[in-house]
Protein backbone atom coordinates (compact mmCIF):
# COMPACT_ATOMS: atom_id res chain seq x y z
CA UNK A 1 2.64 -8.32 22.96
CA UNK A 2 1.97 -7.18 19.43
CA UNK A 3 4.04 -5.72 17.42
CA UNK A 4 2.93 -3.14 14.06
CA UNK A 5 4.19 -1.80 11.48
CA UNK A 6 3.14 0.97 8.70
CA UNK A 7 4.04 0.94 5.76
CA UNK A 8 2.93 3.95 3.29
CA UNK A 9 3.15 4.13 -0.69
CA UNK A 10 2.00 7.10 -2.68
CA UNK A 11 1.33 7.18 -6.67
CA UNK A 12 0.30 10.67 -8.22
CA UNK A 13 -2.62 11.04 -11.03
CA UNK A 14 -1.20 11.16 -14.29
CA UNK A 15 -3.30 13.19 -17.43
CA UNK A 16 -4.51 9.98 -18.98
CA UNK A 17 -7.52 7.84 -20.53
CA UNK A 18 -6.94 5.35 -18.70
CA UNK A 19 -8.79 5.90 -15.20
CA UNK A 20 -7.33 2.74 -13.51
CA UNK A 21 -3.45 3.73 -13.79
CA UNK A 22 -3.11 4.17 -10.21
CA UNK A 23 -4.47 0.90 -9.57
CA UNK A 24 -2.45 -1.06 -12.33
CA UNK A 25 0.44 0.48 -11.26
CA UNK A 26 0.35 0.01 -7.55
CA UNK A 27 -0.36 -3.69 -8.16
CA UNK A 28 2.58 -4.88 -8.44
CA UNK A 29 4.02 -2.89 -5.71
CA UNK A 30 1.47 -3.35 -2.88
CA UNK A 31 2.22 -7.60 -3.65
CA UNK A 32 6.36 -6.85 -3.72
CA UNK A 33 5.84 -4.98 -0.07
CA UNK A 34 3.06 -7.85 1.32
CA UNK A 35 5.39 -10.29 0.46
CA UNK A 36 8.27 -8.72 2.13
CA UNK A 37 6.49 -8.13 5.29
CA UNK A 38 4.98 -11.89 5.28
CA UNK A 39 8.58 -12.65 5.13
CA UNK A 40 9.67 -11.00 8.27
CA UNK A 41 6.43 -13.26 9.98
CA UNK A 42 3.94 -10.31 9.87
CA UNK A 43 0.09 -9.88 8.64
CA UNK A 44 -1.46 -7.70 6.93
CA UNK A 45 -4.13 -6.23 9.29
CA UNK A 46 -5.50 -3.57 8.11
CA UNK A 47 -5.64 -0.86 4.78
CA UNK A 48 -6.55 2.78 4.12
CA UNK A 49 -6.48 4.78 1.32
CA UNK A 50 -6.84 8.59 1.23
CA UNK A 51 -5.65 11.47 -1.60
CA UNK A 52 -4.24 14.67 -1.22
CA UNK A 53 -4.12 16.74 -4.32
CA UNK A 54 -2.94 14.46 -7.26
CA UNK A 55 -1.55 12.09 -4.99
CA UNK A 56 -2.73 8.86 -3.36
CA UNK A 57 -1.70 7.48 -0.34
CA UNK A 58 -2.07 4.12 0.59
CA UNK A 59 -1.33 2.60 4.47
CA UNK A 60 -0.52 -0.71 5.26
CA UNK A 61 -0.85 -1.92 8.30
CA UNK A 62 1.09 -5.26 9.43
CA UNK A 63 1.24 -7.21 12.82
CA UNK A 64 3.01 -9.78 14.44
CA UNK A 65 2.17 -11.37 17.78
């Protein structure tokens, strides 16, 4: 049987010129938590990204058979 796991970051809009902030900033985060989860002998399955507001949520989704 599988097993899954979600994991969920969020980043709020900033006032800036620079469009991709959200992007360069979650970067290096996304990698730190893909890693982790590789780790512990999962895959990344799936991703999904929606925003609420001024804040963006983004869903990992990892499994391990």
């Amino acid at each position: 049987m599988k097993e899954y796991k979600v994991e969920t970051l969020i980043y709020y809009s900033k006032l800036t010129l620079d469009s991709k902030h959200i992007a360069k900033k979650s970067k290096k985060e996304i990698q730190t938590k893909l890693d982790e989860y590789v780790k512990k002998g999962y895959k990344l399955a799936s991703t999904d990204a929606t925003s609420f507001g001024t804040a963006v949520y983004i869903y990992l989704y990892f499994e391990k058979t």
